[in-house]
Protein backbone atom coordinates (compact mmCIF):
# COMPACT_ATOMS: atom_id res chain seq x y z
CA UNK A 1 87.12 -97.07 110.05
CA UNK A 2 84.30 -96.12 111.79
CA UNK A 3 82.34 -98.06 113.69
CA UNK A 4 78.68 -99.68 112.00
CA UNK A 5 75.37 -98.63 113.82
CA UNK A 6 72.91 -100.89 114.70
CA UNK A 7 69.38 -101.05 113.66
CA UNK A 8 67.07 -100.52 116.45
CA UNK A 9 65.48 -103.05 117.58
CA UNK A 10 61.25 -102.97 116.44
CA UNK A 11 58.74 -105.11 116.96
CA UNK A 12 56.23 -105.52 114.09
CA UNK A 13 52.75 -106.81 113.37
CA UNK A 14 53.92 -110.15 113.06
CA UNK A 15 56.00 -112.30 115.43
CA UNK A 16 59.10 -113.31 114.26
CA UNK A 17 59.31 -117.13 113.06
CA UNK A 18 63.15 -117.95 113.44
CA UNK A 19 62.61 -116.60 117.14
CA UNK A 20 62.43 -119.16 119.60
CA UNK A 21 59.49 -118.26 121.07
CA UNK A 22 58.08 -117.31 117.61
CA UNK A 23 59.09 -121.20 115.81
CA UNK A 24 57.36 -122.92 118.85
CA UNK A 25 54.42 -120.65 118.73
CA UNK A 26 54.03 -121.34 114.66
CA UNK A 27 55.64 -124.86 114.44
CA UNK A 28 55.94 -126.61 118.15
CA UNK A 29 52.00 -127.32 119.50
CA UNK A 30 49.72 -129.70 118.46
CA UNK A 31 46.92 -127.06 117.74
CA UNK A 32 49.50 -125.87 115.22
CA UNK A 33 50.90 -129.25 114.06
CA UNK A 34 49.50 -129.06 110.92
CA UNK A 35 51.62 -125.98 109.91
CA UNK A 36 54.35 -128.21 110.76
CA UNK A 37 53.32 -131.12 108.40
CA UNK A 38 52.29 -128.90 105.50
CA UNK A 39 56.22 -127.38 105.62
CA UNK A 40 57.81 -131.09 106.02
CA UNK A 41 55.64 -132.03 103.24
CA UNK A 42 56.87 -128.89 101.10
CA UNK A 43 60.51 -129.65 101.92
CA UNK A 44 60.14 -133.52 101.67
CA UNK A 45 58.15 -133.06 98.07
CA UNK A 46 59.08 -136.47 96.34
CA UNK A 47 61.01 -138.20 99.18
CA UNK A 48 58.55 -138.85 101.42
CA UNK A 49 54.80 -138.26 102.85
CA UNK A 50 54.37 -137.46 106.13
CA UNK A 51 50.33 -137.75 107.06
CA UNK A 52 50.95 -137.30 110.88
CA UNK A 53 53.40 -136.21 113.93
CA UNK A 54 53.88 -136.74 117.60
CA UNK A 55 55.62 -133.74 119.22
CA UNK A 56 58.96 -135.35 121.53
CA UNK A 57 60.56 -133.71 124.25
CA UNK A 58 62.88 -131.35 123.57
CA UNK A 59 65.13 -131.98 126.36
CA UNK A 60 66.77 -134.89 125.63
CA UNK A 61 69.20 -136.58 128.41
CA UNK A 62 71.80 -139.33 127.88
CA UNK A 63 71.50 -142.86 129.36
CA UNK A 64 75.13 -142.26 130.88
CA UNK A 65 75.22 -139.37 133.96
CA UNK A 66 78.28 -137.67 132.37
CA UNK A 67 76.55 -137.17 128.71
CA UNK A 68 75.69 -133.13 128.69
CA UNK A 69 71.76 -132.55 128.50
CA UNK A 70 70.49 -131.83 125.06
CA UNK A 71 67.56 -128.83 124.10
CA UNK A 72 66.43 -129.14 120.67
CA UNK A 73 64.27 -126.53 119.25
CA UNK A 74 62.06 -128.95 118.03
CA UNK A 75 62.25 -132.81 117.85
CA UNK A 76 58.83 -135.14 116.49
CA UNK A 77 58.28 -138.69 114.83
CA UNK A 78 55.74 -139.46 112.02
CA UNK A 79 53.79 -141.81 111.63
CA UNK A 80 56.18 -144.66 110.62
CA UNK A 81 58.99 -143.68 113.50
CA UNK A 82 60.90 -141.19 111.39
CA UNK A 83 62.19 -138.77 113.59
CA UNK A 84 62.80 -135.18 112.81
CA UNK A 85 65.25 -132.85 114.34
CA UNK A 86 64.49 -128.94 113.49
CA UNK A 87 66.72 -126.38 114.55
CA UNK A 88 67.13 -122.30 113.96
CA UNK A 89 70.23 -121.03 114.55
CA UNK A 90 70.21 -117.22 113.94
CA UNK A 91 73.83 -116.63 115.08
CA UNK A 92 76.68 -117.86 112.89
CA UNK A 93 78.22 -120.75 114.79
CA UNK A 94 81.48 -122.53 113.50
CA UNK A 95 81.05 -125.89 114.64
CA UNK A 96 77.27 -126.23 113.63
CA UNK A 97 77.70 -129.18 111.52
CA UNK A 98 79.45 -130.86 114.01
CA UNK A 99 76.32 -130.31 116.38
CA UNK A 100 74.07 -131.58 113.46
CA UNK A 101 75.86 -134.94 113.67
CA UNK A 102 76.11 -134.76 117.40
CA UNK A 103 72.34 -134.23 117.83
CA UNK A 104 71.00 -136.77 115.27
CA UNK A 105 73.30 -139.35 116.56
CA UNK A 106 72.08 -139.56 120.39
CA UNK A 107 68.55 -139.71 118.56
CA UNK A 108 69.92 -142.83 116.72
CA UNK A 109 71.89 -144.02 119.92
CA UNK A 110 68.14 -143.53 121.75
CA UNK A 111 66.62 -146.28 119.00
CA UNK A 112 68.56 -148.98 120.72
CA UNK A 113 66.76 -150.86 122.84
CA UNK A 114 68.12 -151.67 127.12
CA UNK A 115 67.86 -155.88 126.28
CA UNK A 116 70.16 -157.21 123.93
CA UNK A 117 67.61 -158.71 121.46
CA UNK A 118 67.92 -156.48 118.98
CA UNK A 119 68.79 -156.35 115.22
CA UNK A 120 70.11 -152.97 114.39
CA UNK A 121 67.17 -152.19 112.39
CA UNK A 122 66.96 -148.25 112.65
CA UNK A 123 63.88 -145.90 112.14
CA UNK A 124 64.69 -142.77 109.78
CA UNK A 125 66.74 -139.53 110.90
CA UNK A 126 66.90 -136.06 110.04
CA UNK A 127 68.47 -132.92 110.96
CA UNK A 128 66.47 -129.65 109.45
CA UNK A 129 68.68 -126.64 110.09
CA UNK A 130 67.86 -123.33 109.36
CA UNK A 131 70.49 -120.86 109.09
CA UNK A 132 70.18 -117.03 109.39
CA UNK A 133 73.44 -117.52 107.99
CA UNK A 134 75.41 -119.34 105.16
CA UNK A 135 77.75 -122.29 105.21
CA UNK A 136 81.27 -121.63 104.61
CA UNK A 137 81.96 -124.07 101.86
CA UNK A 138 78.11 -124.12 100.67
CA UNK A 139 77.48 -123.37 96.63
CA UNK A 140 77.19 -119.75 96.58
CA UNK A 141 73.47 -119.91 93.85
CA UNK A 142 71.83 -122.50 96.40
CA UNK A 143 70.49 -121.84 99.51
CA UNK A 144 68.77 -125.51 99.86
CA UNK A 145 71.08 -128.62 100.72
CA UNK A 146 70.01 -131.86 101.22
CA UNK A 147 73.43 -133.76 102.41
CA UNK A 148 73.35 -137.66 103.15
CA UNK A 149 76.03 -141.11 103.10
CA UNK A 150 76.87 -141.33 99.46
CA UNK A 151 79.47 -143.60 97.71
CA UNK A 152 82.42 -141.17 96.82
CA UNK A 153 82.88 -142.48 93.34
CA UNK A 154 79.53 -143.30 92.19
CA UNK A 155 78.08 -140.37 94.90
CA UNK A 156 75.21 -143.10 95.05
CA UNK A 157 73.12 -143.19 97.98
CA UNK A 158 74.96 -145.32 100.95
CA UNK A 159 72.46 -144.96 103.56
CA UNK A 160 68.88 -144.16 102.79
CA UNK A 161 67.85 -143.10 106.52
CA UNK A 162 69.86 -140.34 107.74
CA UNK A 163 69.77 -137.43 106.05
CA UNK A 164 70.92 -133.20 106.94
CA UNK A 165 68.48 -130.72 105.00
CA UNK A 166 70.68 -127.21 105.40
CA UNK A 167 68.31 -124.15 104.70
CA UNK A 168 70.31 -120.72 104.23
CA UNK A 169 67.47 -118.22 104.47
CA UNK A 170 69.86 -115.14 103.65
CA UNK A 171 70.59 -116.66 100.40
CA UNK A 172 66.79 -116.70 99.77
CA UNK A 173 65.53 -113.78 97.92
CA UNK A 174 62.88 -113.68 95.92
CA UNK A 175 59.29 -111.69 96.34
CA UNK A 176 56.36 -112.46 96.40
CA UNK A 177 55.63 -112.11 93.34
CA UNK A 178 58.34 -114.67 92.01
CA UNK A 179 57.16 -117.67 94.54
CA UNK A 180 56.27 -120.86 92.53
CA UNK A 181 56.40 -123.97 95.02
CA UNK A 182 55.17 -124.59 98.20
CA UNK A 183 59.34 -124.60 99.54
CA UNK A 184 59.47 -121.18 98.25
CA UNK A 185 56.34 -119.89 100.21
CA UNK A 186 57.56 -121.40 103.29
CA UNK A 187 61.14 -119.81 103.09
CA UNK A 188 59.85 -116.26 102.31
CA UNK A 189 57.45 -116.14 105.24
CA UNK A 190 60.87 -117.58 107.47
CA UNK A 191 62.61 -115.02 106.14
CA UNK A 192 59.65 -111.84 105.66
CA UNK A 193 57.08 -112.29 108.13
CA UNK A 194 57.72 -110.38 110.69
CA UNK A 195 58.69 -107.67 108.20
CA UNK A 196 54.88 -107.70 106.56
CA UNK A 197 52.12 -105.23 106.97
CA UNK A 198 49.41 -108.25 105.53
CA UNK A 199 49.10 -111.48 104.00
CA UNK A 200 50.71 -111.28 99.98
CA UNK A 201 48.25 -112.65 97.94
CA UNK A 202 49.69 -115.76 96.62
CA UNK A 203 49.96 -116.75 100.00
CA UNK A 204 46.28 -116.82 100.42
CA UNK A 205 45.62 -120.49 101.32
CA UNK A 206 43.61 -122.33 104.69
CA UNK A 207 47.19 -123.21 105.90
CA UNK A 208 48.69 -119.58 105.00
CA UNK A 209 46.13 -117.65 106.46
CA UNK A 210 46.21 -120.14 110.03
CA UNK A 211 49.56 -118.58 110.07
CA UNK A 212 49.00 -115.40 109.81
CA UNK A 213 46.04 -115.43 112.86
CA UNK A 214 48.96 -117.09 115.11
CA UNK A 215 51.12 -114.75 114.60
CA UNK A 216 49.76 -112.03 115.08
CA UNK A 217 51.47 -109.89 117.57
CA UNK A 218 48.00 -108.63 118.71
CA UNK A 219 46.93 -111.89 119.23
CA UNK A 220 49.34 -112.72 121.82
CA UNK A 221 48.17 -112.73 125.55
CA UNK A 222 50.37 -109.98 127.60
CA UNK A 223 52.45 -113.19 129.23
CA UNK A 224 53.55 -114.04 125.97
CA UNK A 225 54.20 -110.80 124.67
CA UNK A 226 56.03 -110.79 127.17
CA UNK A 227 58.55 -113.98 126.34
CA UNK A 228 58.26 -112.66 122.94
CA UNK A 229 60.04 -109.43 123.74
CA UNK A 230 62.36 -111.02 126.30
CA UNK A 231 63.19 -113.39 123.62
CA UNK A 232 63.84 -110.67 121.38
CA UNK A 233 65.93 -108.68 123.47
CA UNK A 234 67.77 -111.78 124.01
CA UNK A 235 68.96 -112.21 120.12
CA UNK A 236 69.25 -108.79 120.21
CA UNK A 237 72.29 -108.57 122.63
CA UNK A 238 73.47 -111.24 121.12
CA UNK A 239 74.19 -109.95 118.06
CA UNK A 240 74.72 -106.43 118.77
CA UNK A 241 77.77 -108.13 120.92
CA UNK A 242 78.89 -110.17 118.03
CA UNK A 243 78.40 -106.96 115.73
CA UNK A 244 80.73 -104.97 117.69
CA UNK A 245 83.44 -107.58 118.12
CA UNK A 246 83.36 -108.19 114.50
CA UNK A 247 83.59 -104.42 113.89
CA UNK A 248 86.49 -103.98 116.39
CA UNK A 249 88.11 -107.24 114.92
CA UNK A 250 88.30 -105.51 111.41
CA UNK A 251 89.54 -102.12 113.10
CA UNK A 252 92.44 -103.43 114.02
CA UNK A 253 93.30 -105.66 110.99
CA UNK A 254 92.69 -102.23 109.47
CA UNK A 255 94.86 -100.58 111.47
CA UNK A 256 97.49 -103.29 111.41
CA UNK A 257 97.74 -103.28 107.82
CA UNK A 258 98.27 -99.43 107.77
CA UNK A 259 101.05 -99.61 110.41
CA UNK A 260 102.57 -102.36 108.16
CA UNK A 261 102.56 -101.06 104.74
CA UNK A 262 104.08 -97.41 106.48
CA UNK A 263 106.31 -98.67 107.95
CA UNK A 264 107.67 -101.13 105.28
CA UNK A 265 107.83 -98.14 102.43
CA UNK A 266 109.57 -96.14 105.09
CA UNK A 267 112.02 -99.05 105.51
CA UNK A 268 112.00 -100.11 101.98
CA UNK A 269 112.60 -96.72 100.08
CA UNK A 270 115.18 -95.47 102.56
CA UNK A 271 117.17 -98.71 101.56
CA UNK A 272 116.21 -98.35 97.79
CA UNK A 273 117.54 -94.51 97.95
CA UNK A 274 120.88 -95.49 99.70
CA UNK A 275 121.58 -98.05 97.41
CA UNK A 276 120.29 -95.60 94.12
CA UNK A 277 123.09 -93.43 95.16
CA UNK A 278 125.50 -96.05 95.03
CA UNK A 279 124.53 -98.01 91.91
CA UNK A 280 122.95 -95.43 89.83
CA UNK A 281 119.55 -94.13 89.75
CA UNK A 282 117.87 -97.00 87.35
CA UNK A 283 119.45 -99.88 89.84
CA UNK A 284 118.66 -97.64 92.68
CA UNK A 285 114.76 -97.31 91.87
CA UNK A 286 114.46 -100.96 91.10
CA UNK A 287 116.02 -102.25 94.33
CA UNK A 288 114.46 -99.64 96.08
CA UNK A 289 110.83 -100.46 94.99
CA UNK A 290 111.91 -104.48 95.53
CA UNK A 291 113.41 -103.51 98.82
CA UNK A 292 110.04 -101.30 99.52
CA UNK A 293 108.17 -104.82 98.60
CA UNK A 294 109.90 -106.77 101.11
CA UNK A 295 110.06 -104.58 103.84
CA UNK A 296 105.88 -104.31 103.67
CA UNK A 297 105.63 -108.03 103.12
CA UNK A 298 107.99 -108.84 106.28
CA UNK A 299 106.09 -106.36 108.16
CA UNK A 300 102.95 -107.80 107.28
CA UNK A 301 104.36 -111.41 107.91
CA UNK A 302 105.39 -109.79 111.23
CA UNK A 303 101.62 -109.30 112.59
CA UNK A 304 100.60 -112.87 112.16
CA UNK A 305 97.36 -111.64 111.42
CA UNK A 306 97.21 -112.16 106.91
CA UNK A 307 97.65 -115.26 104.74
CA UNK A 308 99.91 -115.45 102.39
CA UNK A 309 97.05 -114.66 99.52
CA UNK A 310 95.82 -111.34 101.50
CA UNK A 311 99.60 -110.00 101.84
CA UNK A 312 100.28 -110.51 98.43
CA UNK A 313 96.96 -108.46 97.31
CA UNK A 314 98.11 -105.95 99.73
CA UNK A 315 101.87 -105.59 98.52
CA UNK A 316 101.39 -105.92 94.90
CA UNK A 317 103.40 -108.98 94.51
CA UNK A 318 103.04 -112.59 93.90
CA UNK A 319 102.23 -115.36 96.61
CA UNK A 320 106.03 -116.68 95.43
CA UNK A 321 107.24 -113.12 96.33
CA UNK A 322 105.60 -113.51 99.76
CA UNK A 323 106.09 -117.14 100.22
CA UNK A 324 110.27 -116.55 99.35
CA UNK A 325 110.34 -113.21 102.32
CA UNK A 326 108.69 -115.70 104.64
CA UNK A 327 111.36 -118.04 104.36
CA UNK A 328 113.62 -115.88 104.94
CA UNK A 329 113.04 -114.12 108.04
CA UNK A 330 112.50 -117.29 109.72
């Protein structure tokens, strides 16, 4: 197999939005706050209204010493003390749900108050991430997911003020021309803007065009260029490590799976031919090509490295088949 170049890396006209230093830029000021609002409000279209924000910090430290200090991306409360969590996460990470629920509940465990005179009366929570990649068990036509506390039998709403909004921006792709709602706009300038040349046309708007002036990479002082590209090159090694692991990773399954099936025909039909010559050519074939079968299936098994479904595919034979040569080489 060989190995995958990478793109080089470019900087365009436009910053990059699921940057850090290109989300705070857009999103995380209150010059720019009403970017913010205008995509909560496109996201939050017949849930909620939010008229106002108040920027939080984003470094957020337990009460106890031991509790490891938290960074959000992005962390405000509107105007009636719902709190917002908004992360980008451009890498895929395999416990990212489980840092969902671990961020939104120290915000929840923050509510409580240090005197005991309190009710348990909490303000509303939610976790916005946006993924540059998809979730493993997500619906494979959606790339929107609003997940909250639901009864499992009547999947009626539980719990009313915590809620996870999971955006998968590679699963977004329409053009411009096919935007209809304001979620849609949003999404394709995540996903496009630091691709485009100039403002679409349907994108034409007081909030759209706001946009557009910020982030413009000519518009950036030469201190924040400079973050910018830092910040860049940052991602960049990032996943140009991640690319090449993943490419060596599937070399060697690759390679494993050659050595396997090789050497389990070489096994298999110098078994099937000995016995052929004893029980007749018909018998011989058939035992031979079963024999073959096992031998690539144990030497598969061997490796450690297939499930039972991918060995099967491989071999020709059923998961039983597989399941049975398992057992016995135990």
């Amino acid at each position: 197999m060989k190995k995958a170049t990478l793109p080089k890396l470019k900087i365009g006209k436009f910053i990059d939005p699921l940057t850090d230093f290109g989300f705070k830029r857009i999103f995380g000021s209150d010059p720019t706050k009403d970017l913010l609002i205008h995509f909560l409000n496109e996201l939050f279209k017949g849930r909620k209204v939010i008229a106002d924000i108040t920027f939080n910090n984003n470094e957020h430290i337990g009460r106890a010493s031991k509790i490891r200090k938290m960074i959000f991306d992005l962390t405000c409360t509107a105007q009636d003390g719902e709190q917002f969590i908004i992360e980008v996460q451009r890498i895929k990470q395999k416990f990212f749900k489980d840092r969902a629920i671990y961020y939104i509940s120290r915000l929840i465990n923050n509510q409580a108050p240090q005197d005991s005179s309190w009710n348990y009366s909490l303000k509303e929570v939610y976790f916005i991430g946006i993924m540059d990649f998809a979730l493993e068990d997500s619906e494979v036509d959606k790339y929107l997911h609003w997940v909250s506390l639901a009864y499992e039998n009547s999947n009626k709403t539980f719990y009313n003020k915590l809620s996870f909004v999971f955006i998968e921006i590679p699963k977004f792709v329409k053009t411009d021309e096919e935007l209809t709602t304001g979620v849609d706009k949003w999404l394709y300038l995540l996903k496009n803007l630091s691709r485009l040349n100039k403002m679409p046309a349907i994108l034409n708007t007081r909030i759209f065009s706001k946009l557009f002036q910020i982030a413009l990479v000519s518009n950036l002082t030469k201190e924040d260029f400079m973050k910018y590209e830092k910040n860049l090159m940052a991602e960049w090694d990032e996943y140009a490590i991640k690319k090449t692991l993943e490419d060596e990773a599937k070399l060697a399954r690759e390679q494993a799976m050659e050595e396997g099936i090789a050497k389990g025909m070489a096994k298999g039909m110098a078994k099937g031919i000995a016995k052929g010559e004893e029980k007749g050519r018909k018998e011989g074939w058939v035992e031979g090509v079963e024999t073959k079968s096992y031998e690539v299936v144990a030497n598969l098994l061997e490796t450690k490295k297939f499930t039972i479904s991918e060995i099967a595919n491989f071999a020709g034979v059923s998961e039983g088949f597989v399941r049975k040569v398992k057992k016995g080489i135990k």
